[in-house]
N, C-alpha and C. Protein backbone atom coordinates (compact mmCIF):
# COMPACT_ATOMS: atom_id res chain seq x y z
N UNK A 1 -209.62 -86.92 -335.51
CA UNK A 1 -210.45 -85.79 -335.23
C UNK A 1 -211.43 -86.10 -334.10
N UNK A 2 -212.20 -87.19 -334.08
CA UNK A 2 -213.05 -87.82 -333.04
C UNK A 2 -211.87 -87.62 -331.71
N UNK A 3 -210.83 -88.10 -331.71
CA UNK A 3 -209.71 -88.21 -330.24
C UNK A 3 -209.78 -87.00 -329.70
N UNK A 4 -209.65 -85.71 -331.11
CA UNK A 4 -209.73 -84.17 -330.65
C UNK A 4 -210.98 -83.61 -329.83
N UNK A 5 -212.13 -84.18 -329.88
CA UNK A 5 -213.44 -83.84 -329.68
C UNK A 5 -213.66 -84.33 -328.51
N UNK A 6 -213.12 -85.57 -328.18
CA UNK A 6 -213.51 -86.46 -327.19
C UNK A 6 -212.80 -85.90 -326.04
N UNK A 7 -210.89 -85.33 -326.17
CA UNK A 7 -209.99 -84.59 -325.61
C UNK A 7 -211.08 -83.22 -324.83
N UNK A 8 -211.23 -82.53 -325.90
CA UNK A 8 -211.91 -81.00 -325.59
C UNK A 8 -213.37 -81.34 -324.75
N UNK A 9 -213.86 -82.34 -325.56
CA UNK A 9 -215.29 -82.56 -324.46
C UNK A 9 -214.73 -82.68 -322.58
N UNK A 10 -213.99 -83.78 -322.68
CA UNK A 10 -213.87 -84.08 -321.03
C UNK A 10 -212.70 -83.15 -320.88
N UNK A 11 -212.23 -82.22 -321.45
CA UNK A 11 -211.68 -80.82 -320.66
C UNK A 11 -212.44 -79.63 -320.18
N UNK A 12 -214.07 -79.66 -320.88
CA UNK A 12 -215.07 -78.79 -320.61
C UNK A 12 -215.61 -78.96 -319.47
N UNK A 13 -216.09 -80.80 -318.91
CA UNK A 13 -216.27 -81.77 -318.21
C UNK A 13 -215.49 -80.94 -316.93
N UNK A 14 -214.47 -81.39 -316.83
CA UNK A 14 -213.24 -81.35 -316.10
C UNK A 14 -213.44 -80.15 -315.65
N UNK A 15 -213.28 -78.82 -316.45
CA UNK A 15 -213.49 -77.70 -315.77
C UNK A 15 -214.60 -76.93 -315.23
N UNK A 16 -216.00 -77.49 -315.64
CA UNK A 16 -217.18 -76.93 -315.36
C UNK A 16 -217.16 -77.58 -313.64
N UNK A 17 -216.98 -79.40 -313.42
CA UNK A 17 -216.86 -80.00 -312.40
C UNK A 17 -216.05 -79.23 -310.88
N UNK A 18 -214.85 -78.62 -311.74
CA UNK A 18 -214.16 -78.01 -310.65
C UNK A 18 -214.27 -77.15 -310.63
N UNK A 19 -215.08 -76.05 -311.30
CA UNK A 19 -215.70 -74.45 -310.80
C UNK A 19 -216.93 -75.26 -310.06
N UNK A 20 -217.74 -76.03 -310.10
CA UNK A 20 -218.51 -76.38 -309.38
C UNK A 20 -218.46 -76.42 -308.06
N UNK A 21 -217.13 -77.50 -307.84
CA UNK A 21 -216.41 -78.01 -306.47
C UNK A 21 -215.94 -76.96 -305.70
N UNK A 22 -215.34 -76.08 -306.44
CA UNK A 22 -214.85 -74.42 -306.18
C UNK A 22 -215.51 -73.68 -305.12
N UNK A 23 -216.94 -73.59 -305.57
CA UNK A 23 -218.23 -72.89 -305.47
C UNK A 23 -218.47 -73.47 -304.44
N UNK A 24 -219.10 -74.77 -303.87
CA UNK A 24 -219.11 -75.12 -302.97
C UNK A 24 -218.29 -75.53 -301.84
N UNK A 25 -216.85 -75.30 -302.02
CA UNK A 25 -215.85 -75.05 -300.74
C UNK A 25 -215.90 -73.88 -300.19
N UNK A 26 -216.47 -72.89 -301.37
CA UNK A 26 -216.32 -71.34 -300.52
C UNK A 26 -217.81 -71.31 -300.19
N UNK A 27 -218.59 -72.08 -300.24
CA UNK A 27 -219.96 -71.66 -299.90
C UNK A 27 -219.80 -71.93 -298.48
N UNK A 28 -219.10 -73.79 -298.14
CA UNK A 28 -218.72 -74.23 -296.84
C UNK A 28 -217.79 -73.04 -296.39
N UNK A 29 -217.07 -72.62 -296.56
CA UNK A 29 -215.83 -71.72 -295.68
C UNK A 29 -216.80 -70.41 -295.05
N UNK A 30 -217.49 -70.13 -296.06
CA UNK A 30 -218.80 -68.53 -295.90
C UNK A 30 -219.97 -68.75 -294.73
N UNK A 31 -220.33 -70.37 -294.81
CA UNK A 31 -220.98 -70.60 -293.53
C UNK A 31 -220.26 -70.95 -292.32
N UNK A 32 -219.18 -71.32 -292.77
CA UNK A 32 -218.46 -71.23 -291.28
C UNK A 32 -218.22 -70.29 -290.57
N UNK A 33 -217.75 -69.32 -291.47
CA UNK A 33 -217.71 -67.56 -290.91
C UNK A 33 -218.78 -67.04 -290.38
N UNK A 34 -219.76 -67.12 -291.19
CA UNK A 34 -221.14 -66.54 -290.73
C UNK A 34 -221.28 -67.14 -289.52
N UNK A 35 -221.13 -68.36 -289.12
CA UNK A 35 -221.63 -68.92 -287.76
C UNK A 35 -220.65 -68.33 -286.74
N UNK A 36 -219.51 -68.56 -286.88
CA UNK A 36 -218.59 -68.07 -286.16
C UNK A 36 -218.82 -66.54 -285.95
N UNK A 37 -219.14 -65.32 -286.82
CA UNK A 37 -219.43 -63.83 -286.42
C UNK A 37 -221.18 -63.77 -285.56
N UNK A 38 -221.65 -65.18 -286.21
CA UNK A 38 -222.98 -65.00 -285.03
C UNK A 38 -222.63 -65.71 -283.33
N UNK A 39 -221.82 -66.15 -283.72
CA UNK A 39 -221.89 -66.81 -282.06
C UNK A 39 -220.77 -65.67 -281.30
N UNK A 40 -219.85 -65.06 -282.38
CA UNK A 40 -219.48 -63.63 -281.30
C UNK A 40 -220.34 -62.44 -280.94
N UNK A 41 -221.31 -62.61 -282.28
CA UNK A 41 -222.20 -61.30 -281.81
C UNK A 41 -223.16 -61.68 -280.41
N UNK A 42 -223.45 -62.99 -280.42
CA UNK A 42 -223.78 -63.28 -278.97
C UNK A 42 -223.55 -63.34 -278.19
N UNK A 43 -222.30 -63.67 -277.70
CA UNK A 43 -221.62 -63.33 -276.84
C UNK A 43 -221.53 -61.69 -276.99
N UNK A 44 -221.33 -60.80 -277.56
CA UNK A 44 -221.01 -59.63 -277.38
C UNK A 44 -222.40 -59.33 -277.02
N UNK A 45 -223.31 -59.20 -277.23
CA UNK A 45 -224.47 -59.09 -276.71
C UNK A 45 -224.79 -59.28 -275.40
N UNK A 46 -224.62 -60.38 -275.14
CA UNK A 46 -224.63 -61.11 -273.75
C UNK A 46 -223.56 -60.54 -272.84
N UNK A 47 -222.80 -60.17 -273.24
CA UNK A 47 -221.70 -59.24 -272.28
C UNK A 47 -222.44 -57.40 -272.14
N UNK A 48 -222.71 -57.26 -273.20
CA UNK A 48 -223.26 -55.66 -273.48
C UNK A 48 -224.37 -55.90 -271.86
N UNK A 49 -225.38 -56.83 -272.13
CA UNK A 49 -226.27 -56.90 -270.76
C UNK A 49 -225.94 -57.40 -269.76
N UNK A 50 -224.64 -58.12 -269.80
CA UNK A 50 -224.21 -58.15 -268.48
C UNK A 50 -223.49 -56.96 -267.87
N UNK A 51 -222.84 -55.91 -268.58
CA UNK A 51 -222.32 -54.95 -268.02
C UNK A 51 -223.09 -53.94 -267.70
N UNK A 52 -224.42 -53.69 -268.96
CA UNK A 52 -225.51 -52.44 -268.53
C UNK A 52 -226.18 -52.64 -266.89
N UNK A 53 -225.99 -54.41 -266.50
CA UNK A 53 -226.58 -54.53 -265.50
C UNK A 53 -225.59 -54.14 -264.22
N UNK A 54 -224.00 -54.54 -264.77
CA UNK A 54 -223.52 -53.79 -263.38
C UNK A 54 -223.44 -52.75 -263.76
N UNK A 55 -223.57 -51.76 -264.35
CA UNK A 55 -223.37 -50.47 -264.57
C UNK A 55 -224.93 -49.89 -263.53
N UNK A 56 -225.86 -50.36 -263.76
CA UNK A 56 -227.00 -50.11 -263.04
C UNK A 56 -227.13 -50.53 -261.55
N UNK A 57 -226.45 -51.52 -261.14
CA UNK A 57 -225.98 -52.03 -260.00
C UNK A 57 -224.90 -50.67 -259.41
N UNK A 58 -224.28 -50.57 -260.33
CA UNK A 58 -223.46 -50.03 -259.11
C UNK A 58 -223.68 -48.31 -259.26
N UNK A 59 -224.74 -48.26 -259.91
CA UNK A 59 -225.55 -46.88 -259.44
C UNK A 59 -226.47 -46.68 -258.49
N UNK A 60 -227.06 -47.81 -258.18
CA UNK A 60 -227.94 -47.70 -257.77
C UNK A 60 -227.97 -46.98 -256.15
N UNK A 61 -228.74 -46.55 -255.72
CA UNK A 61 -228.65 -45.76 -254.66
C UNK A 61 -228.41 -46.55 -253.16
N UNK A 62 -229.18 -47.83 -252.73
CA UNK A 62 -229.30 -48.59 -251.91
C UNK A 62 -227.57 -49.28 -252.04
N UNK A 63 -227.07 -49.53 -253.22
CA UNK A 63 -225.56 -50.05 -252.97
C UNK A 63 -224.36 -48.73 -252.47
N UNK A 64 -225.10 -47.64 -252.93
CA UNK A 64 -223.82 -46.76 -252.51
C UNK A 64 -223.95 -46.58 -250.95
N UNK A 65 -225.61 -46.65 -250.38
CA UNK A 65 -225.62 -46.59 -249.49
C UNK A 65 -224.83 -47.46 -248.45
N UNK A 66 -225.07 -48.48 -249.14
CA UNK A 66 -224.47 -50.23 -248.56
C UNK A 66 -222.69 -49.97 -248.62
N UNK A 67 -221.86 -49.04 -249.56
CA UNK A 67 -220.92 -49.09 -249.58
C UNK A 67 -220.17 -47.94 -248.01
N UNK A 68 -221.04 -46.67 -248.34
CA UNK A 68 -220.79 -45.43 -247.83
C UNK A 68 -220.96 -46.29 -245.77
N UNK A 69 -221.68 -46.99 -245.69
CA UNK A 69 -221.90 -47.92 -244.33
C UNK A 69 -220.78 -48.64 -243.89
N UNK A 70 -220.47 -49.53 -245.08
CA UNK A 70 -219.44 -50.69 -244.89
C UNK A 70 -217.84 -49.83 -244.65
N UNK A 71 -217.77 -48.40 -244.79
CA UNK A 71 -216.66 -47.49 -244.85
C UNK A 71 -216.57 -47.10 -244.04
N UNK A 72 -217.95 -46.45 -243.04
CA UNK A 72 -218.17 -45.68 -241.62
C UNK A 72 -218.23 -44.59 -242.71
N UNK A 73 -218.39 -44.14 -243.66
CA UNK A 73 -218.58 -43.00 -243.83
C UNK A 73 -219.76 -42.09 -243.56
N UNK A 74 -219.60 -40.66 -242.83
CA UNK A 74 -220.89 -39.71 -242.54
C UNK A 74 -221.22 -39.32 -243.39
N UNK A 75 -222.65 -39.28 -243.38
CA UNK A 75 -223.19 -38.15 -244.72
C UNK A 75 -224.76 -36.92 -244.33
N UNK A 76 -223.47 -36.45 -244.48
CA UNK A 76 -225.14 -35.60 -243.68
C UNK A 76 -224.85 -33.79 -244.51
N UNK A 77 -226.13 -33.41 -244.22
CA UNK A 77 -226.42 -32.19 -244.52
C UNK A 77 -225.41 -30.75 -244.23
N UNK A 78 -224.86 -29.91 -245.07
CA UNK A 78 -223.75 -28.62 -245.02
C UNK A 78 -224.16 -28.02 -243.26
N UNK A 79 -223.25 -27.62 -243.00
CA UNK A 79 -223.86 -26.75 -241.63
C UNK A 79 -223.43 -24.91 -242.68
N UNK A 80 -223.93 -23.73 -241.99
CA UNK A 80 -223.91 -22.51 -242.57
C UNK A 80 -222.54 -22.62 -243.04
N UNK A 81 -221.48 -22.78 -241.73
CA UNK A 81 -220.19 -21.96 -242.41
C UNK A 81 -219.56 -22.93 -243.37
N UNK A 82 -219.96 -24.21 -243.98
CA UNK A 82 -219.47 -24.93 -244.79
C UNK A 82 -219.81 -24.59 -246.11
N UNK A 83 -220.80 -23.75 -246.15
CA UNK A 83 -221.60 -23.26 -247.49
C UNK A 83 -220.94 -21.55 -247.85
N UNK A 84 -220.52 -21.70 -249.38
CA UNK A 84 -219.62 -20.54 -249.38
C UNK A 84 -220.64 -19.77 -250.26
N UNK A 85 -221.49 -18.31 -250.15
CA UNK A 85 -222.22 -17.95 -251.32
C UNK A 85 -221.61 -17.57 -252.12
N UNK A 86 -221.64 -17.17 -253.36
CA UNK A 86 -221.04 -16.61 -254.24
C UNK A 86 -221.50 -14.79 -254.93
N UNK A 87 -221.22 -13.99 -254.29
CA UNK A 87 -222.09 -12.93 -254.69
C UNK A 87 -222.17 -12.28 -256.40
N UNK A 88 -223.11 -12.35 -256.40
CA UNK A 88 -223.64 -11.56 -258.03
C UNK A 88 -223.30 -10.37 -258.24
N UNK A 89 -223.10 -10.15 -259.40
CA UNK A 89 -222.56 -8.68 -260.36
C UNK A 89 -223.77 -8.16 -260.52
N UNK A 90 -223.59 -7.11 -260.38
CA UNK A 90 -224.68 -5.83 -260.62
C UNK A 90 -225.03 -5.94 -261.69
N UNK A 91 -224.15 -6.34 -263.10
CA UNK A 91 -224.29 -6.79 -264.35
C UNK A 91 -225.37 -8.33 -264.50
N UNK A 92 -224.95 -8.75 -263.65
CA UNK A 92 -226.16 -10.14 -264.15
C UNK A 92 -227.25 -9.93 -264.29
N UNK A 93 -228.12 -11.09 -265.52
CA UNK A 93 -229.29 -10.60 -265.97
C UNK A 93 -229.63 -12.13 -265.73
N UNK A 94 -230.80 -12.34 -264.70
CA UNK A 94 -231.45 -13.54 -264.29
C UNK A 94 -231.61 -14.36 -265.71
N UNK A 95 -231.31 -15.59 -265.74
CA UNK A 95 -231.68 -16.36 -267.19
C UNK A 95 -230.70 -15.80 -268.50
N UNK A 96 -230.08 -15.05 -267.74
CA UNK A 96 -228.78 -14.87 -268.66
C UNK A 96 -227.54 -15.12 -268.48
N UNK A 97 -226.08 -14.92 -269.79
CA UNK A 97 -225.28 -15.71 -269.23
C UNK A 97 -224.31 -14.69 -268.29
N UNK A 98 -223.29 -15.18 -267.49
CA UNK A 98 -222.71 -14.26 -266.39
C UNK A 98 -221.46 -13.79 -266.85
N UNK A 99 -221.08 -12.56 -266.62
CA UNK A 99 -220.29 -11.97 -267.06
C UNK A 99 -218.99 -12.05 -266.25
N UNK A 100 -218.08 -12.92 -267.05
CA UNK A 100 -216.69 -13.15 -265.97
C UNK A 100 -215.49 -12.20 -266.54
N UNK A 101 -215.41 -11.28 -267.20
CA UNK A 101 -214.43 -10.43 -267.65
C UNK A 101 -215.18 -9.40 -268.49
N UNK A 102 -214.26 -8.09 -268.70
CA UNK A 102 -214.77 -6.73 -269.65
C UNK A 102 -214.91 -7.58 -270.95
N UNK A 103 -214.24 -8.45 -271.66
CA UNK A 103 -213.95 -9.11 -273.02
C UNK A 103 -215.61 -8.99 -273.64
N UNK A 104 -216.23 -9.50 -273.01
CA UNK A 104 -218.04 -9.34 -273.41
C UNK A 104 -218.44 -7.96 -273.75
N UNK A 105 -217.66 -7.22 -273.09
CA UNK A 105 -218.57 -5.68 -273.54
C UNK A 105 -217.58 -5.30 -274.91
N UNK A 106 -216.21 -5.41 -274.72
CA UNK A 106 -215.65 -5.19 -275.83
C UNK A 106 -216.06 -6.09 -277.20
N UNK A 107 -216.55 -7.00 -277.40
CA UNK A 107 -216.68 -8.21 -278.16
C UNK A 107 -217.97 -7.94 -279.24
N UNK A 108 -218.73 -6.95 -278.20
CA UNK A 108 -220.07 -6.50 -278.67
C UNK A 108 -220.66 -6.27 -279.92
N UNK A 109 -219.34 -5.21 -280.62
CA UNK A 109 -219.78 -5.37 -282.45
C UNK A 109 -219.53 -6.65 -282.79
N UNK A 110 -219.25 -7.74 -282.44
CA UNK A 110 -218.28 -8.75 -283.38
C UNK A 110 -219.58 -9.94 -282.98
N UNK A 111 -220.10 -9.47 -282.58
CA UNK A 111 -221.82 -10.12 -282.47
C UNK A 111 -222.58 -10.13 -283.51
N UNK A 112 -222.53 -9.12 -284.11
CA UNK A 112 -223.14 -8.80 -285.77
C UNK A 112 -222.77 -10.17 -286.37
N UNK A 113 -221.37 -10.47 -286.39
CA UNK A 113 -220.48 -11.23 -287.27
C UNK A 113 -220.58 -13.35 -286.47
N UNK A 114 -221.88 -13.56 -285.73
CA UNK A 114 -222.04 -14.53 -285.08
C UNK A 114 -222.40 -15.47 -285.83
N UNK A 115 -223.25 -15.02 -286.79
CA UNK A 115 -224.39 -16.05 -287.39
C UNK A 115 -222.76 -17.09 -288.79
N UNK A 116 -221.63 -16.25 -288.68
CA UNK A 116 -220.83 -17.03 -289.39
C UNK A 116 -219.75 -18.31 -289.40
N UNK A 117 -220.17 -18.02 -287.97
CA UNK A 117 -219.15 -18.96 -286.83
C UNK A 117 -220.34 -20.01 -286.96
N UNK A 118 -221.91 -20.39 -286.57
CA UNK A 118 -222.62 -21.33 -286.55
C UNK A 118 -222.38 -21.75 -285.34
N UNK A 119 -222.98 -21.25 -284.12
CA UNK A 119 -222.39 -22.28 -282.74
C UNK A 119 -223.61 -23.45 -282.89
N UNK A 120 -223.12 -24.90 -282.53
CA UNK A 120 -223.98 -25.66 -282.98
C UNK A 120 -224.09 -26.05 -281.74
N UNK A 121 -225.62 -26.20 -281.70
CA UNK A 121 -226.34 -26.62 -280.31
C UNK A 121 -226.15 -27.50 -279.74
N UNK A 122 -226.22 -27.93 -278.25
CA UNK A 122 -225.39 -29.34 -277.56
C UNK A 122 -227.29 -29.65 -276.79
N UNK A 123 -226.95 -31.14 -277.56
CA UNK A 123 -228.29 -31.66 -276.34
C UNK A 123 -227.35 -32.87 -276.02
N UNK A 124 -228.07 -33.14 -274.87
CA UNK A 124 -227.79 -35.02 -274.24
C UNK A 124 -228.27 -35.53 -274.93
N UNK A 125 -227.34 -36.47 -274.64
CA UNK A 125 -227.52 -37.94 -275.28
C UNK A 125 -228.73 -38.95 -274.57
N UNK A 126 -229.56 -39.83 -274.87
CA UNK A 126 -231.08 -39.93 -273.93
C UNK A 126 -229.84 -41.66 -274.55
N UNK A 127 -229.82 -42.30 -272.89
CA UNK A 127 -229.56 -43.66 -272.52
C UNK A 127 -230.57 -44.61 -274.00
């Protein structure tokens, strides 16, 4: 009976030891990952500001100028007959929207029926 006790003790031994050992291989494997997703997020970072910077570079006004030069390209101001006006409808209402077909006047009752559609408002996006 003692052999039985002594058996079951160092099988408790045995298995508490290797959930232990367990625990700490995946603790090592979890910091390896973690280091490894931080040293990509740095790099991804570090790329994010290296590109916002050519993205700003190659807006910038003095490089297009520098490009539009290095091309011979002219840039200069419309002369009259290059400028085409566009003449206005008797219908336009300053600060309102412009009327490109009859469909608007016919459409008119179905205006009542707007608030069910929900047109949802558009703003920009702020950099």
């Amino acid at each position: 009976m003692r052999l039985f006790k002594y058996i079951i003790l160092l099988g408790i031994i045995t298995l508490t030891a290797l959930v232990y050992v367990h625990q700490q291989v995946e603790l090592v494997k979890l910091s390896y990952e973690i280091d490894c997703k931080e040293k990509k997020l740095k790099e991804m970072l570090d790329r994010k500001g290296i590109l916002r910077y050519n993205i700003s570079n190659l807006e910038s006004p003095s490089r297009l100028e520098k490009v539009l030069l290095e091309r011979k390209v002219s840039v200069s101001y419309p002369k009259n007959r290059q400028v085409m006006r566009l003449a206005r409808k008797d219908s336009y209402v300053p600060g309102g929207p412009l009327r490109v077909s009859g469909l608007e006047e016919r459409a008119g009752i179905f205006k009542l029926f707007d608030f069910l559609g929900g047109r949802p408002d558009v703003h920009a996006r702020e950099r």
